[in-house]
C-alpha atoms as a PDB file:
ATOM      1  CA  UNK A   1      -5.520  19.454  50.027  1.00  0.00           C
ATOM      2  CA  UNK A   2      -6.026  23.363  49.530  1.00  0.00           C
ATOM      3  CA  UNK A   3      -2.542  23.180  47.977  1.00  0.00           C
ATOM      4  CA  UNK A   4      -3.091  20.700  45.237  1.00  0.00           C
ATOM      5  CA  UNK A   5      -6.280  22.336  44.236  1.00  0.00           C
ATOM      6  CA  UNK A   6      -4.387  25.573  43.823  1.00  0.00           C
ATOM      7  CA  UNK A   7      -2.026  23.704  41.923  1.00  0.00           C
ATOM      8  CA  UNK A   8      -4.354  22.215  39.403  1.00  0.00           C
ATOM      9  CA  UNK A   9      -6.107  25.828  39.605  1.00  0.00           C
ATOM     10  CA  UNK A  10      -2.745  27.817  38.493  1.00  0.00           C
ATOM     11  CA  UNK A  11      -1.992  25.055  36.006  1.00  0.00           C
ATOM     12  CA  UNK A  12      -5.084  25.146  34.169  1.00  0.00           C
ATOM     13  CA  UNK A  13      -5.635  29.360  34.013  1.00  0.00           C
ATOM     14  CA  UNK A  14      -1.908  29.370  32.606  1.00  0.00           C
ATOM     15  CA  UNK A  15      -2.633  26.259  30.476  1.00  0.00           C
ATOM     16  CA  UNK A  16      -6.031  28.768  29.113  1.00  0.00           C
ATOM     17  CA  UNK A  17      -3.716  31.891  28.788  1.00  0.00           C
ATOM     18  CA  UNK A  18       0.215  30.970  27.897  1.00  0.00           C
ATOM     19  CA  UNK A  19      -0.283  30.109  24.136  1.00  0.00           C
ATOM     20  CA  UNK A  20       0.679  25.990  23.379  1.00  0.00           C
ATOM     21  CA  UNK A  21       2.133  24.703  19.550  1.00  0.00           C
ATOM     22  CA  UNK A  22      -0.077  25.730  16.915  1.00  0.00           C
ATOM     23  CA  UNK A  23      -2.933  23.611  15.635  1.00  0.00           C
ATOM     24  CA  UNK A  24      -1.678  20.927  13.347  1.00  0.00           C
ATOM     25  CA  UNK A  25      -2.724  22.105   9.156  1.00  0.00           C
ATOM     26  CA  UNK A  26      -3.874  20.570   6.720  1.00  0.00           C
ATOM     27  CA  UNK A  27      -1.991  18.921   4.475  1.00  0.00           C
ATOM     28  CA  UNK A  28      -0.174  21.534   1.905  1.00  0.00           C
ATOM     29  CA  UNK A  29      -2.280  20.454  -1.470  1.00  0.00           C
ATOM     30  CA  UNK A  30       0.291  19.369  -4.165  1.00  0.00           C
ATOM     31  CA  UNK A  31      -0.244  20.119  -7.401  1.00  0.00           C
ATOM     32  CA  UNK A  32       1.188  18.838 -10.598  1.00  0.00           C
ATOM     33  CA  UNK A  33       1.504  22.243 -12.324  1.00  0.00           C
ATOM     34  CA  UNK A  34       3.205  23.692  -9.594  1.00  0.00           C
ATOM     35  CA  UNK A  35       5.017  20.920  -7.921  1.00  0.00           C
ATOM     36  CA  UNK A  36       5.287  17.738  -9.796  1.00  0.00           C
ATOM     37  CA  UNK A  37       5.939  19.205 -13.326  1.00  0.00           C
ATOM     38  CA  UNK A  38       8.644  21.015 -12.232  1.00  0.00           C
ATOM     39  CA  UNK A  39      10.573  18.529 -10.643  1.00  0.00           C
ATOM     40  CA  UNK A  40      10.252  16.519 -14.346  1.00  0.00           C
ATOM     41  CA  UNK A  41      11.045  19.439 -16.066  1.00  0.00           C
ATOM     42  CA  UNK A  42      14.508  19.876 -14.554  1.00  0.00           C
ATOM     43  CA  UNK A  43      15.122  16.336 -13.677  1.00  0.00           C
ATOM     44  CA  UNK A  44      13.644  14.250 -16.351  1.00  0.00           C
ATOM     45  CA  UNK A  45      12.456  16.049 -19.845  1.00  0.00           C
ATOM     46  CA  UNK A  46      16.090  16.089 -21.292  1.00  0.00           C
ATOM     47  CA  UNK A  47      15.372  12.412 -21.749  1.00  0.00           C
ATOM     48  CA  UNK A  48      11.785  11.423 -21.618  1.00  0.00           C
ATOM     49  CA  UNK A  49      10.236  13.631 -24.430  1.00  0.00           C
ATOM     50  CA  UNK A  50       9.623  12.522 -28.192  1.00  0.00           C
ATOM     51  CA  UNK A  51      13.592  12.393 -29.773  1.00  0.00           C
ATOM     52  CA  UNK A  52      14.980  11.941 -26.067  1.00  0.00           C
ATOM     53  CA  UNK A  53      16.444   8.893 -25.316  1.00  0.00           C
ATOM     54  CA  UNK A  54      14.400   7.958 -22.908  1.00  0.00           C
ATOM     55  CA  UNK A  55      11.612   8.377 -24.446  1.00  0.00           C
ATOM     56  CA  UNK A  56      13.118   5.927 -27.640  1.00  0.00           C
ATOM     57  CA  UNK A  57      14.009   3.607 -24.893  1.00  0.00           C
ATOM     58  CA  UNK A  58      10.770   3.734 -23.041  1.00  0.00           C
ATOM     59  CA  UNK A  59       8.131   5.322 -25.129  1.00  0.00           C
ATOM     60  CA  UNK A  60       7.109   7.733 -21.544  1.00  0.00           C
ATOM     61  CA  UNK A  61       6.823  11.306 -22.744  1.00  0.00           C
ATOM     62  CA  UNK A  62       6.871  13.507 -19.716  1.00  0.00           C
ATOM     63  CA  UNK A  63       6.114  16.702 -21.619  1.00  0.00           C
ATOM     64  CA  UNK A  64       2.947  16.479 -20.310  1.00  0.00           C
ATOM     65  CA  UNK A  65       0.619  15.167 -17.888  1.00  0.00           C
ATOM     66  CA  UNK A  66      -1.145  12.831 -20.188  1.00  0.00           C
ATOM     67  CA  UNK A  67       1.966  11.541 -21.345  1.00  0.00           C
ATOM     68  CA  UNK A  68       3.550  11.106 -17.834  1.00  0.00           C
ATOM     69  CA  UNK A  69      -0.348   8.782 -16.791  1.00  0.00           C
ATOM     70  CA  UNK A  70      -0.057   6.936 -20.065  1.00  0.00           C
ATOM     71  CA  UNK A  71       2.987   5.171 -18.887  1.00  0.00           C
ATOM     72  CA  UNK A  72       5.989   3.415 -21.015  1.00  0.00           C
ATOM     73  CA  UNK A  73       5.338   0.914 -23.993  1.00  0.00           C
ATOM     74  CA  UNK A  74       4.629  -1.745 -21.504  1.00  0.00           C
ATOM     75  CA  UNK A  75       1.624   0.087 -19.741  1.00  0.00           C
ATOM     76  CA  UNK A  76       0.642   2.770 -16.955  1.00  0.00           C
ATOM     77  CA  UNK A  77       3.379   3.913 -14.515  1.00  0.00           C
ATOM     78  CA  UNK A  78       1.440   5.850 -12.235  1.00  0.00           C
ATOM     79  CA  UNK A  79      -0.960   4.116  -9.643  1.00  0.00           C
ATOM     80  CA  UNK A  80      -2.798   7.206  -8.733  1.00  0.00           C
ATOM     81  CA  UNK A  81      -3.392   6.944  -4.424  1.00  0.00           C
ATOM     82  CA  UNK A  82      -0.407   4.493  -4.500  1.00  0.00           C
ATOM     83  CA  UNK A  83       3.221   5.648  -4.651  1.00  0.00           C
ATOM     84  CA  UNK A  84       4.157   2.057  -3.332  1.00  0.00           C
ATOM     85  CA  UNK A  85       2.991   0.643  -6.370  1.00  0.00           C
ATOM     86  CA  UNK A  86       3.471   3.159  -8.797  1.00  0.00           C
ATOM     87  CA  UNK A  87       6.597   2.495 -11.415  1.00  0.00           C
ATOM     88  CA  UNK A  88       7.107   5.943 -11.449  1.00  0.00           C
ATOM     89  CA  UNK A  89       8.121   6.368  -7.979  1.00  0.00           C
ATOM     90  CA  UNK A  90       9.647   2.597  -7.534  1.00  0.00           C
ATOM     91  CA  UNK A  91      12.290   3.815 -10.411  1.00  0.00           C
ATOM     92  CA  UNK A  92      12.955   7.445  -8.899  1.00  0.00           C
ATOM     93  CA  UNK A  93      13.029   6.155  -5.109  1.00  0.00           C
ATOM     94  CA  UNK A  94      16.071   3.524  -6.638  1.00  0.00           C
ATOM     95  CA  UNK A  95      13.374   0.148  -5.529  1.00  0.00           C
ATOM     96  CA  UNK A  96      14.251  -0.835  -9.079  1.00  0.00           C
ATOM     97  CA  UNK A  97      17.036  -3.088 -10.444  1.00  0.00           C
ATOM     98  CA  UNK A  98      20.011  -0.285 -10.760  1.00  0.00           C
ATOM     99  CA  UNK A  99      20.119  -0.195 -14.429  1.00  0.00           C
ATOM    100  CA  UNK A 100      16.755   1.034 -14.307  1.00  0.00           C
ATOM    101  CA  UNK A 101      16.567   3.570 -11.842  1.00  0.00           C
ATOM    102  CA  UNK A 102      15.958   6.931 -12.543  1.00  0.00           C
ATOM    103  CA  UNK A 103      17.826   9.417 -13.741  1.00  0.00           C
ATOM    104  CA  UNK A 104      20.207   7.574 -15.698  1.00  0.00           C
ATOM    105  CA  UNK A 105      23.605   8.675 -15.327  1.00  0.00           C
ATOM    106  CA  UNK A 106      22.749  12.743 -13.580  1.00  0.00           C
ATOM    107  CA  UNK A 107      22.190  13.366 -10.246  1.00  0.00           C
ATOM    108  CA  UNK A 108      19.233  10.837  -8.058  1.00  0.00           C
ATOM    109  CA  UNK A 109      16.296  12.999  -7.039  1.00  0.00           C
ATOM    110  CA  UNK A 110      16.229  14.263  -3.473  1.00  0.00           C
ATOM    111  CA  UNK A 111      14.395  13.533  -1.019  1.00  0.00           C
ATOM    112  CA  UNK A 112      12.395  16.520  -0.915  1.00  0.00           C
ATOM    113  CA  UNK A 113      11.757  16.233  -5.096  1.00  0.00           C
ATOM    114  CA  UNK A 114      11.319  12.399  -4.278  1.00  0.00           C
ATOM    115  CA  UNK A 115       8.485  13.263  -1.385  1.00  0.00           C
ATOM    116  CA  UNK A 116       6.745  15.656  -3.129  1.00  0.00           C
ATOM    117  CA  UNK A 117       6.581  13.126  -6.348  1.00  0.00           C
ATOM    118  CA  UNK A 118       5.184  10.290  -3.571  1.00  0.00           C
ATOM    119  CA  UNK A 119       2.893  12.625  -1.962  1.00  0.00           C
ATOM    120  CA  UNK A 120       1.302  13.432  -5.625  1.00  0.00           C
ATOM    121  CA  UNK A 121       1.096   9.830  -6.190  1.00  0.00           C
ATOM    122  CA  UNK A 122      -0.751   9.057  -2.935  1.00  0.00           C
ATOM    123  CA  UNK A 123      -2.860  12.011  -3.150  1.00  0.00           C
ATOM    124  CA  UNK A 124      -4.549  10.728  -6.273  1.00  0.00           C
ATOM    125  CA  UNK A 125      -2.080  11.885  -9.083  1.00  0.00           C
ATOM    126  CA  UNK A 126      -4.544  14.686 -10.413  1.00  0.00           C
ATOM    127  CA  UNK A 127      -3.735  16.831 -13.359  1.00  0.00           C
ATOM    128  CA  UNK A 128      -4.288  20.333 -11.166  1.00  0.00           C
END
């Protein structure tokens, strides 16, 4: 009986002193300036800006934030808090009928670009 309580003795003193995984941080704060923007920039703007094609096509203007949350001709694309419902992310994720996912004819997003886009969306879409 001695021995066990030495055991759970020793265990807890190293379990106080030998250092265990880090505590868990908060979530990294996304912003669209710094994150989201850029990823339309490079991925998106040669289209979806006034004389792209896209943005004939479309009418979405992602020059800008207020463009991007004013949506297509047909209405808002952005559910802000909801990335499953958001257009936005349906066409970029390829949960769209093929001839309307996103980008047309270049390179598909990856999934880093694609979960920082989501995690904007879910986060509440904020112009920051």
């Amino acid at each position: 009986m001695l021995k066990l309580a030495q055991i759970a003795i020793a265990t807890l003193f190293a379990a106080l002193i030998v250092p265990g995984p880090a505590p868990l941080l908060a979530a990294e704060e996304i912003s669209f300036e710094g994150d989201v923007f850029p990823i339309m920039e490079l991925r998106c703007l040669e289209c979806h800006q006034p004389g792209g094609d896209g943005f004939k096509e479309s009418g979405l203007d992602l020059s800008t934030y207020a463009g991007l949350m004013k949506g297509t001709k047909h209405g808002p694309i952005v559910v802000p808090g909801s990335a499953l419902t958001s257009n936005f992310i349906v066409l970029v994720e390829g949960r769209a009928a093929p001839e309307l996912q996103m980008p047309h004819g270049r390179k598909k997003l990856s999934k880093c670009e694609k979960e920082m886009l989501r995690r904007w969306v879910n986060a509440g879409a904020e112009d920051n």
